[in-house]
PDB file of N, CA and C in Angstrom:
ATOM      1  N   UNK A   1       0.848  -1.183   0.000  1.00  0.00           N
ATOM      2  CA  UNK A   1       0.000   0.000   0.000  1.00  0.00           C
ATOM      3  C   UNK A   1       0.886   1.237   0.000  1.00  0.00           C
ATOM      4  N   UNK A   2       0.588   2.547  -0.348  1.00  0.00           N
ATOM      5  CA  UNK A   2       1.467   3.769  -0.642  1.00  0.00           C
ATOM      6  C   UNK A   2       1.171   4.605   0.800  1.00  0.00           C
ATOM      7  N   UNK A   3       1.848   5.023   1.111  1.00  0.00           N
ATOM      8  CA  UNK A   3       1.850   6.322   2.321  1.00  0.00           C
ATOM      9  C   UNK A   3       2.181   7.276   2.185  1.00  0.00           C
ATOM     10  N   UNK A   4       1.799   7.930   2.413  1.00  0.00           N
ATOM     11  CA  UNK A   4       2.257   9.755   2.229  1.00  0.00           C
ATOM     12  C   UNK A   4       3.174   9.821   4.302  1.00  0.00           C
ATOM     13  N   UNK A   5       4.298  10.407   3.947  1.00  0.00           N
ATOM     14  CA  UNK A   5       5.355  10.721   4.790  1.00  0.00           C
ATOM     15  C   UNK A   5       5.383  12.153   4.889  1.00  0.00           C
ATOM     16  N   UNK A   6       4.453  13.145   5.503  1.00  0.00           N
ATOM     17  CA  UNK A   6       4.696  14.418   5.581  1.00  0.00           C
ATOM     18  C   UNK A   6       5.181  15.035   6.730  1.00  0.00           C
ATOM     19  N   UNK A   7       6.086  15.306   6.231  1.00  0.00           N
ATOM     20  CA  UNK A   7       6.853  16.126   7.368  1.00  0.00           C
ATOM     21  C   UNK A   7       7.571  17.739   7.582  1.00  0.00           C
ATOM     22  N   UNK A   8       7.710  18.230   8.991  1.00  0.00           N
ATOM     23  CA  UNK A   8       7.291  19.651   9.308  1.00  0.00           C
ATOM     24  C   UNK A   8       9.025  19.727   9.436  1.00  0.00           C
ATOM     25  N   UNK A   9       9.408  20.764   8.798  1.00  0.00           N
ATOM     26  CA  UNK A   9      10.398  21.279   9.343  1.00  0.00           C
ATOM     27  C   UNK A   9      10.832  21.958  10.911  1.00  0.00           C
ATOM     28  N   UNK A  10      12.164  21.685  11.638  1.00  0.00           N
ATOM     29  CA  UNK A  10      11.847  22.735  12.909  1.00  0.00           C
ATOM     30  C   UNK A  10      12.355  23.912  12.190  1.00  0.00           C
ATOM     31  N   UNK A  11      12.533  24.943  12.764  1.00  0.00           N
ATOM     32  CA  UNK A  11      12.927  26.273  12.698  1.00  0.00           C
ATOM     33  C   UNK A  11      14.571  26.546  12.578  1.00  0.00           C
ATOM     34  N   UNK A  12      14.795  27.128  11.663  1.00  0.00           N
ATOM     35  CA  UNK A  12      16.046  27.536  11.512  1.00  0.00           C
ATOM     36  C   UNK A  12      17.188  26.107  11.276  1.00  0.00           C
ATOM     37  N   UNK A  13      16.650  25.111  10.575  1.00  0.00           N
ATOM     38  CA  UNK A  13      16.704  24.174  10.230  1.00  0.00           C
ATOM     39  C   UNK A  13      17.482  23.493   8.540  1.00  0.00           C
ATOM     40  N   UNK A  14      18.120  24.990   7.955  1.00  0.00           N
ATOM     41  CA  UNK A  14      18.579  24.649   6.426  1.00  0.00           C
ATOM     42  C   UNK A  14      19.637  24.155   6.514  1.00  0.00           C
ATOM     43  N   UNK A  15      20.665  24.461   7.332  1.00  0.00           N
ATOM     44  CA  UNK A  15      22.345  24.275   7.976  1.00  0.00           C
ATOM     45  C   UNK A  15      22.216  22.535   7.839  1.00  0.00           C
ATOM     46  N   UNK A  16      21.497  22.022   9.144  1.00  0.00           N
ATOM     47  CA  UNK A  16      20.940  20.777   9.294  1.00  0.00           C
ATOM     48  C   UNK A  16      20.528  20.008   8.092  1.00  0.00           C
ATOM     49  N   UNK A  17      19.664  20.361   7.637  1.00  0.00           N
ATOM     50  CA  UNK A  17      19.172  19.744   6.276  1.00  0.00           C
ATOM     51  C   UNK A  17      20.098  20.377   5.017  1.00  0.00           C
ATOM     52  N   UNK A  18      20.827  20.686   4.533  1.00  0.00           N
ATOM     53  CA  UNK A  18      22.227  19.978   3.520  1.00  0.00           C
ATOM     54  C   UNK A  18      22.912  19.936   4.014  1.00  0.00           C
ATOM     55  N   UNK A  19      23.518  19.973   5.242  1.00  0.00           N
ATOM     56  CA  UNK A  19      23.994  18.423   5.820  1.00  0.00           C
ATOM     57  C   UNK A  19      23.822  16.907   5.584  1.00  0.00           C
ATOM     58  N   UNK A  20      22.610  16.819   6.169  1.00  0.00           N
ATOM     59  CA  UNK A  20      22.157  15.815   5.982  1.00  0.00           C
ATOM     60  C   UNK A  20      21.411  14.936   4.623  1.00  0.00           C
ATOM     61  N   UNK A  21      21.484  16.251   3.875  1.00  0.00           N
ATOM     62  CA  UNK A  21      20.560  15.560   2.521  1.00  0.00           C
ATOM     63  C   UNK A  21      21.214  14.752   1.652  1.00  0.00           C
ATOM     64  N   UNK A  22      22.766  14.450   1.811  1.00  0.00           N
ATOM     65  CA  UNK A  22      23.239  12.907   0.904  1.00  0.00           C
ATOM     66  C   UNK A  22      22.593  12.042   1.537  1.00  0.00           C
ATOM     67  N   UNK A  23      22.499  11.411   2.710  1.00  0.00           N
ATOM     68  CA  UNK A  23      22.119  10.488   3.441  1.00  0.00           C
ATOM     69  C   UNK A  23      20.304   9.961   3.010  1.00  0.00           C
ATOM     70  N   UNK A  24      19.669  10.995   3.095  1.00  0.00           N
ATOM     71  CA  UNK A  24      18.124  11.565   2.708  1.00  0.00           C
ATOM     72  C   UNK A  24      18.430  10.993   1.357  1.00  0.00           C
ATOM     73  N   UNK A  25      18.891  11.726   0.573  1.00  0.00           N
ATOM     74  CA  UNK A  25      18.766  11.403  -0.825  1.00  0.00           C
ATOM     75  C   UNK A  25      19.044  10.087  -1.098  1.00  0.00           C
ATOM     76  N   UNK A  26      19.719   9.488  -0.538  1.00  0.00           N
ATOM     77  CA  UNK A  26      20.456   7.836  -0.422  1.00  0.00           C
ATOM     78  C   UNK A  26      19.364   7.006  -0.556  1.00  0.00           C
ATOM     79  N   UNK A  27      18.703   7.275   0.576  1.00  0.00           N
ATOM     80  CA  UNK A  27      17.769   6.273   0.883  1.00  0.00           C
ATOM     81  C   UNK A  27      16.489   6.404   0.190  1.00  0.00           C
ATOM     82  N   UNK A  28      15.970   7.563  -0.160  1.00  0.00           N
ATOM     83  CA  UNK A  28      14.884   7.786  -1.687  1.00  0.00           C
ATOM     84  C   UNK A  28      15.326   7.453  -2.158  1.00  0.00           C
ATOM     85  N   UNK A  29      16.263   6.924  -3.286  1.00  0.00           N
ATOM     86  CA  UNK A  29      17.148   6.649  -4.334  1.00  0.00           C
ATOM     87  C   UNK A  29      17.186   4.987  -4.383  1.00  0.00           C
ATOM     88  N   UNK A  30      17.043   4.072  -2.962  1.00  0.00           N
ATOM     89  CA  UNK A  30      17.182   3.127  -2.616  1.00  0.00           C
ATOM     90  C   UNK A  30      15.761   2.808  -3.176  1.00  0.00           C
ATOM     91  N   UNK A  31      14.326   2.995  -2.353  1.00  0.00           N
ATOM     92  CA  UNK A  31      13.355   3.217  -2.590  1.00  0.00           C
ATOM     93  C   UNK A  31      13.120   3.220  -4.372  1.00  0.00           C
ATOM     94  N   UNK A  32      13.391   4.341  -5.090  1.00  0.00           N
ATOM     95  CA  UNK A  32      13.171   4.149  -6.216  1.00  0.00           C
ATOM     96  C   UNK A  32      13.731   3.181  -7.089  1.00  0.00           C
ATOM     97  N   UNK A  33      14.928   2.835  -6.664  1.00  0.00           N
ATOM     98  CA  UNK A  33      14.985   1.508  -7.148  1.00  0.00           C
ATOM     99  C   UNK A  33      14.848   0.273  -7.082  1.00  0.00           C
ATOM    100  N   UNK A  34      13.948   0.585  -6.245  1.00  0.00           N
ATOM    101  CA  UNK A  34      13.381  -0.831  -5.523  1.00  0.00           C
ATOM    102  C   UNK A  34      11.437  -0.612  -6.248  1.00  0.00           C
ATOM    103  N   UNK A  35      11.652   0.484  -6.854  1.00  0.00           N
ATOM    104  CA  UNK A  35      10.099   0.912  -7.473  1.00  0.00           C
ATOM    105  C   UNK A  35       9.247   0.891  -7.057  1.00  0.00           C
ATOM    106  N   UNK A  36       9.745   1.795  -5.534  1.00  0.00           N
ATOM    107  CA  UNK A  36       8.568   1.715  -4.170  1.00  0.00           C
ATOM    108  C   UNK A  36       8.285   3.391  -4.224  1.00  0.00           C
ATOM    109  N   UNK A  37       9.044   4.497  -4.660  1.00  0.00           N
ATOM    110  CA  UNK A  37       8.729   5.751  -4.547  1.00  0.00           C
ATOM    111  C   UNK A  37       7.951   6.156  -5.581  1.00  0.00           C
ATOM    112  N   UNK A  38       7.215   6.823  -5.123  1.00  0.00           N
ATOM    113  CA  UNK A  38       6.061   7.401  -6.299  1.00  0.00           C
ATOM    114  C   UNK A  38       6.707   8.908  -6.497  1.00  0.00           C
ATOM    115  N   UNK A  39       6.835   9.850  -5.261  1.00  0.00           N
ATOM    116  CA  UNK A  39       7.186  11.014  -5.142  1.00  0.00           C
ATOM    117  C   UNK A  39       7.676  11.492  -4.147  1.00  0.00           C
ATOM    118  N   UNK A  40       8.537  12.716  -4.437  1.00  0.00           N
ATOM    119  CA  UNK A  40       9.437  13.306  -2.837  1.00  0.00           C
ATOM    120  C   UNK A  40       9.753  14.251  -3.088  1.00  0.00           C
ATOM    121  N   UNK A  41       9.606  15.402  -2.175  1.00  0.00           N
ATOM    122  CA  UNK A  41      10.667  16.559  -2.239  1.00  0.00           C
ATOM    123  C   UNK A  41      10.270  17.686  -1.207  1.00  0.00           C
ATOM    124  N   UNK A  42      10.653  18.711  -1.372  1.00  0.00           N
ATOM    125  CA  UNK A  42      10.793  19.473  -0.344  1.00  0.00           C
ATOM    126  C   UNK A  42       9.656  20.660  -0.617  1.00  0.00           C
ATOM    127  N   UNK A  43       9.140  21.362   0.591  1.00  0.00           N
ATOM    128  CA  UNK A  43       8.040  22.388   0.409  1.00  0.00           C
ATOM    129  C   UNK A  43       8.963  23.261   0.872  1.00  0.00           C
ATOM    130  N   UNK A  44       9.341  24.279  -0.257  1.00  0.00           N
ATOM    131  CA  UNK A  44       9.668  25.818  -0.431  1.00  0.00           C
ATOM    132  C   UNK A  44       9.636  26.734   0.889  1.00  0.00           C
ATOM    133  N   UNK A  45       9.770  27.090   1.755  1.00  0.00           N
ATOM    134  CA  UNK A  45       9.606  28.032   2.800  1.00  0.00           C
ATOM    135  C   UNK A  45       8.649  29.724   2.250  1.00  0.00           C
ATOM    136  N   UNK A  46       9.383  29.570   0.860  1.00  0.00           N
ATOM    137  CA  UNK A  46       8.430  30.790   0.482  1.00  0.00           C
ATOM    138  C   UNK A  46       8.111  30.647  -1.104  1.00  0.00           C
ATOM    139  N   UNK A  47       7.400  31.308  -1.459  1.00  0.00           N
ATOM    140  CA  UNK A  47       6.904  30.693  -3.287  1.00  0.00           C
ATOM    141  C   UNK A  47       8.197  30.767  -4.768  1.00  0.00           C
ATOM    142  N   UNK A  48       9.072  30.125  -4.131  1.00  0.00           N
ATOM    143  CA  UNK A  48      10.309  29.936  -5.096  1.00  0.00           C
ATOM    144  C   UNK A  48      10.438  28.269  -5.243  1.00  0.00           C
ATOM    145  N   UNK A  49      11.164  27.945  -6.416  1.00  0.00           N
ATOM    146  CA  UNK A  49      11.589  26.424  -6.319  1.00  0.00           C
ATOM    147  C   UNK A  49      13.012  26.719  -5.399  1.00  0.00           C
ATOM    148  N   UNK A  50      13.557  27.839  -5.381  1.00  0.00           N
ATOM    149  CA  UNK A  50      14.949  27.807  -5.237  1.00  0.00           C
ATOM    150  C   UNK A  50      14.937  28.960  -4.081  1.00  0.00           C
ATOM    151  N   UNK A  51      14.313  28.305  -2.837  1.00  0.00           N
ATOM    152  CA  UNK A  51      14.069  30.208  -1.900  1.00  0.00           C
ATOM    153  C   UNK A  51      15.234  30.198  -0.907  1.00  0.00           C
ATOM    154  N   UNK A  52      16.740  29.514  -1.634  1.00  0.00           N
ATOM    155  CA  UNK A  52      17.519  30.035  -0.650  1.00  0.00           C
ATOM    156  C   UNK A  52      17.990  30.065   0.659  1.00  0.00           C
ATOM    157  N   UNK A  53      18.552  30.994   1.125  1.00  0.00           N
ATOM    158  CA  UNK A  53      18.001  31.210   3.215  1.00  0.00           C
ATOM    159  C   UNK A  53      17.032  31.087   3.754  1.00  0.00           C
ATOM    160  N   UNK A  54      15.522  31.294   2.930  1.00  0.00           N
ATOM    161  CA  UNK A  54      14.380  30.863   3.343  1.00  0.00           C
ATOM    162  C   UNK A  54      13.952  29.416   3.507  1.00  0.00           C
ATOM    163  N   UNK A  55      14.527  28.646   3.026  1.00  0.00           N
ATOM    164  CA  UNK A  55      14.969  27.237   3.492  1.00  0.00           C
ATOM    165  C   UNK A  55      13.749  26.897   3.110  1.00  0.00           C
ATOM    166  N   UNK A  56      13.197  25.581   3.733  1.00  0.00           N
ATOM    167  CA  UNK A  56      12.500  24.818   3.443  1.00  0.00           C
ATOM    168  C   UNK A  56      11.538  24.971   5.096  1.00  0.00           C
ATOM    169  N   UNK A  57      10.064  24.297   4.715  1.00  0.00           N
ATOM    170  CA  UNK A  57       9.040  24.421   5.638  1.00  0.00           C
ATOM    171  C   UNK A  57       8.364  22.641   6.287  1.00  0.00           C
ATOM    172  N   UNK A  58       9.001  22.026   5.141  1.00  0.00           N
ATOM    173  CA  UNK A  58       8.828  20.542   5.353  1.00  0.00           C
ATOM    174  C   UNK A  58       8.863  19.687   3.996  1.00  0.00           C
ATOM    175  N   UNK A  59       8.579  18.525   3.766  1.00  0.00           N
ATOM    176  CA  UNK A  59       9.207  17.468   3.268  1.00  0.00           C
ATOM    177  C   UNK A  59       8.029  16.568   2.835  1.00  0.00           C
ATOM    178  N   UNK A  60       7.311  15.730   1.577  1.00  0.00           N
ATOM    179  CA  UNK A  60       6.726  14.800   1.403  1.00  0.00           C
ATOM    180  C   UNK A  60       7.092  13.679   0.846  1.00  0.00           C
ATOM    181  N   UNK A  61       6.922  12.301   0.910  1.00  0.00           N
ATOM    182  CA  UNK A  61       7.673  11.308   0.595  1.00  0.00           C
ATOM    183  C   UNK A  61       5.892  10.685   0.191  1.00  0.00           C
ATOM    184  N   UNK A  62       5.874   9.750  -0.965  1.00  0.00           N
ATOM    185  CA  UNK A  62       5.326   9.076  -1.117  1.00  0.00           C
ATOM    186  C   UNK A  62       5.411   7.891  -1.424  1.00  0.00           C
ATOM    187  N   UNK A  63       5.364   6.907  -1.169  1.00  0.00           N
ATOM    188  CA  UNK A  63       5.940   5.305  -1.761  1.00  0.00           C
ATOM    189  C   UNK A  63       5.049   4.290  -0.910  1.00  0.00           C
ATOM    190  N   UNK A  64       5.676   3.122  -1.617  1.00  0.00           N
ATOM    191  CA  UNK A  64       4.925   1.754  -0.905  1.00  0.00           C
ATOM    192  C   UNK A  64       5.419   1.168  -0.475  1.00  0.00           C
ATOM    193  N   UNK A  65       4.981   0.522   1.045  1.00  0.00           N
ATOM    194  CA  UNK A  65       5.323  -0.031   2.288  1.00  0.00           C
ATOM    195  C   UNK A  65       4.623  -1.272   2.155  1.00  0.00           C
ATOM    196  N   UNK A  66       4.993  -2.402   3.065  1.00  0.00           N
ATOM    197  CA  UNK A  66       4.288  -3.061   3.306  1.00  0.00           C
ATOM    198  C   UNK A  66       3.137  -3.004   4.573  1.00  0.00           C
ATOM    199  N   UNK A  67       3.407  -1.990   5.179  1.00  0.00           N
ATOM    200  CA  UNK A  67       1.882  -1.756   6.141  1.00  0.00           C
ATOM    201  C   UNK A  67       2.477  -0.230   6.698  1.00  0.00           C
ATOM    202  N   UNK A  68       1.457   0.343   7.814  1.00  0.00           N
ATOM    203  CA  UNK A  68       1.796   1.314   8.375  1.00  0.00           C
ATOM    204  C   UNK A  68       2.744   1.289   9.357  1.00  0.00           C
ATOM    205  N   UNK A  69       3.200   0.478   9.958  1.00  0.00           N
ATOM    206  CA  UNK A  69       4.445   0.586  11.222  1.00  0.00           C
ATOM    207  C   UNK A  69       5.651   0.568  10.207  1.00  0.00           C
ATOM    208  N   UNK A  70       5.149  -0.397   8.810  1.00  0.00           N
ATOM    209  CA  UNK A  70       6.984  -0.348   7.992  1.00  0.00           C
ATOM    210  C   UNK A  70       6.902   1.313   7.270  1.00  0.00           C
ATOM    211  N   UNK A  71       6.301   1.826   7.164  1.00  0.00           N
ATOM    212  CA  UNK A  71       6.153   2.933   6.743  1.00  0.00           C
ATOM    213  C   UNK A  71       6.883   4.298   7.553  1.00  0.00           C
ATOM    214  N   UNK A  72       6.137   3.935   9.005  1.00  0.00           N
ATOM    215  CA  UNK A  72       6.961   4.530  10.108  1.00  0.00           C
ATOM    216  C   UNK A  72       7.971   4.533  10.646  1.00  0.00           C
ATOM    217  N   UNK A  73       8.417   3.669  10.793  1.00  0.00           N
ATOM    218  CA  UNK A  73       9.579   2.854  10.868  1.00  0.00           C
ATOM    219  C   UNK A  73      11.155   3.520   9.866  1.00  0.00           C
ATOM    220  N   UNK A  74      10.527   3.569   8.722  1.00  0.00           N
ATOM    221  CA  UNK A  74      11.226   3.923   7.953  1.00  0.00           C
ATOM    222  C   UNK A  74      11.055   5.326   7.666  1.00  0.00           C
ATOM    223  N   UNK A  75      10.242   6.227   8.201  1.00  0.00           N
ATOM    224  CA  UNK A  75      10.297   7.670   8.496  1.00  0.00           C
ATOM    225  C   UNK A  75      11.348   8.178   9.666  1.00  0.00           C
ATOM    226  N   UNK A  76      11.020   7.186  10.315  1.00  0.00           N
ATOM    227  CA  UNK A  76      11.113   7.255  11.902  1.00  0.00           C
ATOM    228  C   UNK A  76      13.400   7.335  11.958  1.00  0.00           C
ATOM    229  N   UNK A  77      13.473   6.643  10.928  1.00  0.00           N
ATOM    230  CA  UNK A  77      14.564   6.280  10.427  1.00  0.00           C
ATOM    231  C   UNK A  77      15.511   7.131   9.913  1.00  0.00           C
ATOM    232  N   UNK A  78      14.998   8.284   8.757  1.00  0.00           N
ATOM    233  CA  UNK A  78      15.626   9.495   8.151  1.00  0.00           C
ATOM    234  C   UNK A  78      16.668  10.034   8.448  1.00  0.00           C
ATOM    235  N   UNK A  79      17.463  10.365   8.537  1.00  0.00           N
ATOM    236  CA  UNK A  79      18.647  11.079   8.281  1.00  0.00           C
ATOM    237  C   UNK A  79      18.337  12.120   8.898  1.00  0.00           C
ATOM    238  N   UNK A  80      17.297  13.035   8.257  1.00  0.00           N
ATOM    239  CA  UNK A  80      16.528  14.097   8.704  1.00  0.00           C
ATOM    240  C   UNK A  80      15.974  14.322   9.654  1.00  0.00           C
ATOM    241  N   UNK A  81      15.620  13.258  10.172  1.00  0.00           N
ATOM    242  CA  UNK A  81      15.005  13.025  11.877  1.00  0.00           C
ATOM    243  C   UNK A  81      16.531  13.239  12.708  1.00  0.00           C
ATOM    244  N   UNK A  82      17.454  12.292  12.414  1.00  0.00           N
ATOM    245  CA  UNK A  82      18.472  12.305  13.203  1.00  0.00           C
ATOM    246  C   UNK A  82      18.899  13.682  13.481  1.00  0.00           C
ATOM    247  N   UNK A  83      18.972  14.136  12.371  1.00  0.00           N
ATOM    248  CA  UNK A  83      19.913  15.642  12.372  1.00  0.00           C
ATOM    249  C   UNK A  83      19.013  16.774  12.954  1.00  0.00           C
ATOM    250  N   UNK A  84      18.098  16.257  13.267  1.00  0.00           N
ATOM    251  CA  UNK A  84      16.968  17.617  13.649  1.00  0.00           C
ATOM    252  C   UNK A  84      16.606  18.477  12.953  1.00  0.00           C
ATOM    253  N   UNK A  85      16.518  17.827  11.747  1.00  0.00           N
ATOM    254  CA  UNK A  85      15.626  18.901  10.689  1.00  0.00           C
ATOM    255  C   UNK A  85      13.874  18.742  11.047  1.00  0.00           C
ATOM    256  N   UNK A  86      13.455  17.347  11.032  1.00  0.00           N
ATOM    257  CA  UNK A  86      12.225  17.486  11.209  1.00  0.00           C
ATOM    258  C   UNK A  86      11.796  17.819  12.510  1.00  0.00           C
ATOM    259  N   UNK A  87      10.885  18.509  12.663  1.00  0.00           N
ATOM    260  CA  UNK A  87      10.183  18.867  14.287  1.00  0.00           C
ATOM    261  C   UNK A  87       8.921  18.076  14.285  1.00  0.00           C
ATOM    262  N   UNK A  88       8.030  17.218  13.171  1.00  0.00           N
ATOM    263  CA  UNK A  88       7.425  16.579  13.263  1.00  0.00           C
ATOM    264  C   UNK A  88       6.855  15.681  12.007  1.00  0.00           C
ATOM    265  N   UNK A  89       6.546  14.659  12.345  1.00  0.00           N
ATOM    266  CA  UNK A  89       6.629  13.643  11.112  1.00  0.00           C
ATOM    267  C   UNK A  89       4.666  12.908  11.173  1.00  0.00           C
ATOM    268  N   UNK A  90       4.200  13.105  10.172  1.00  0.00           N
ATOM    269  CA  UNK A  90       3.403  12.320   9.832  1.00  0.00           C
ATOM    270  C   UNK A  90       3.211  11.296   8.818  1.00  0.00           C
ATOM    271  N   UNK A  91       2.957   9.974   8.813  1.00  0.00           N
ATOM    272  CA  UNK A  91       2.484   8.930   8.518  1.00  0.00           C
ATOM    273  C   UNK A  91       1.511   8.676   8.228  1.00  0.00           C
ATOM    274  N   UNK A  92       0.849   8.615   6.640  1.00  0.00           N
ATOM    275  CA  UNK A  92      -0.730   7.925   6.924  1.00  0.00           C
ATOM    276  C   UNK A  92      -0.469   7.407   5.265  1.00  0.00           C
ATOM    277  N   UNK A  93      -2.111   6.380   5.514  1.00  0.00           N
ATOM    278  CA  UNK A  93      -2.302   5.793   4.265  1.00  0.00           C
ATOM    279  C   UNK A  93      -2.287   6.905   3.141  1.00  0.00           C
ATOM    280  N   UNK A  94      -2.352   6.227   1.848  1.00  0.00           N
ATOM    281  CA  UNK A  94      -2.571   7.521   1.323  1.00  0.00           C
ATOM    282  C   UNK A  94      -2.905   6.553  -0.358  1.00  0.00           C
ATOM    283  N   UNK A  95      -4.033   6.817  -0.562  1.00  0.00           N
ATOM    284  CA  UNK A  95      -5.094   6.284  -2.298  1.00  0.00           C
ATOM    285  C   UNK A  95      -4.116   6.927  -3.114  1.00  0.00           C
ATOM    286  N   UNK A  96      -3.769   6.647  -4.565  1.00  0.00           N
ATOM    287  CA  UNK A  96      -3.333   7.402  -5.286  1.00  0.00           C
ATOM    288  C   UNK A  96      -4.431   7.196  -6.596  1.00  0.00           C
ATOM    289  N   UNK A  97      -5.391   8.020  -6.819  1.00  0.00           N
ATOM    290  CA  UNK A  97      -6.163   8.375  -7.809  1.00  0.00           C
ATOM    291  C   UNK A  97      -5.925   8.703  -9.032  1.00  0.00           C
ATOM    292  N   UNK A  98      -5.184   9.846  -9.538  1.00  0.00           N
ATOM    293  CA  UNK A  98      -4.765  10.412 -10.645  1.00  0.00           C
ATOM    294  C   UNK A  98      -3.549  10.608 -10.292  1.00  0.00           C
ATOM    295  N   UNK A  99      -2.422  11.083 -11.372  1.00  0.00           N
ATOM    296  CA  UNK A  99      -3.004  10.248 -12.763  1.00  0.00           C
ATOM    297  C   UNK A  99      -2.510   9.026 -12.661  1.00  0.00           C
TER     298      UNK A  99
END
């Protein structure tokens, strides 16, 4: 089944996160070749693809797990968690409809 992995950035948090984003990127990369990621990337802090010092506001991961604890588990896991980029992580099922 697919899960949506959304997650909140903490504050003042960009230093931390490219740091940490080979590690992050590693393991999406793992995922897609395992042809479990649907989608991933980062939410803008302000309406740019590229906003800079304004860093980022949080993070979505979409792919397929075999249930909700492996899902968590493997959020729970991130690179990004370690380093204290995320201040909070959500987990849930998630339908993929279109397209």
């Amino acid at each position: 089944m697919l899960y949506a992995i959304i997650a909140t950035d903490a504050e003042n948090s960009l230093d931390k996160r490219l740091g940490a984003r080979p590690a992050h990127l590693a393991r999406l990369q793992q995922l897609k070749e395992e042809g479990r990621l649907v989608l991933a990337g980062p939410h803008p802090a302000v309406d740019s693809p590229a906003p800079g010092p304004a860093g980022f506001s949080g993070s979505l991961v979409v792919a397929e797990f075999d249930s909700l604890e492996a899902a968590r588990s493997w959020a729970e896991a991130d690179p990004y968690c370690a380093a204290g980029v995320y201040a909070d992580v959500k987990v849930k099922p998630f339908n993929k409809v279109l397209p």
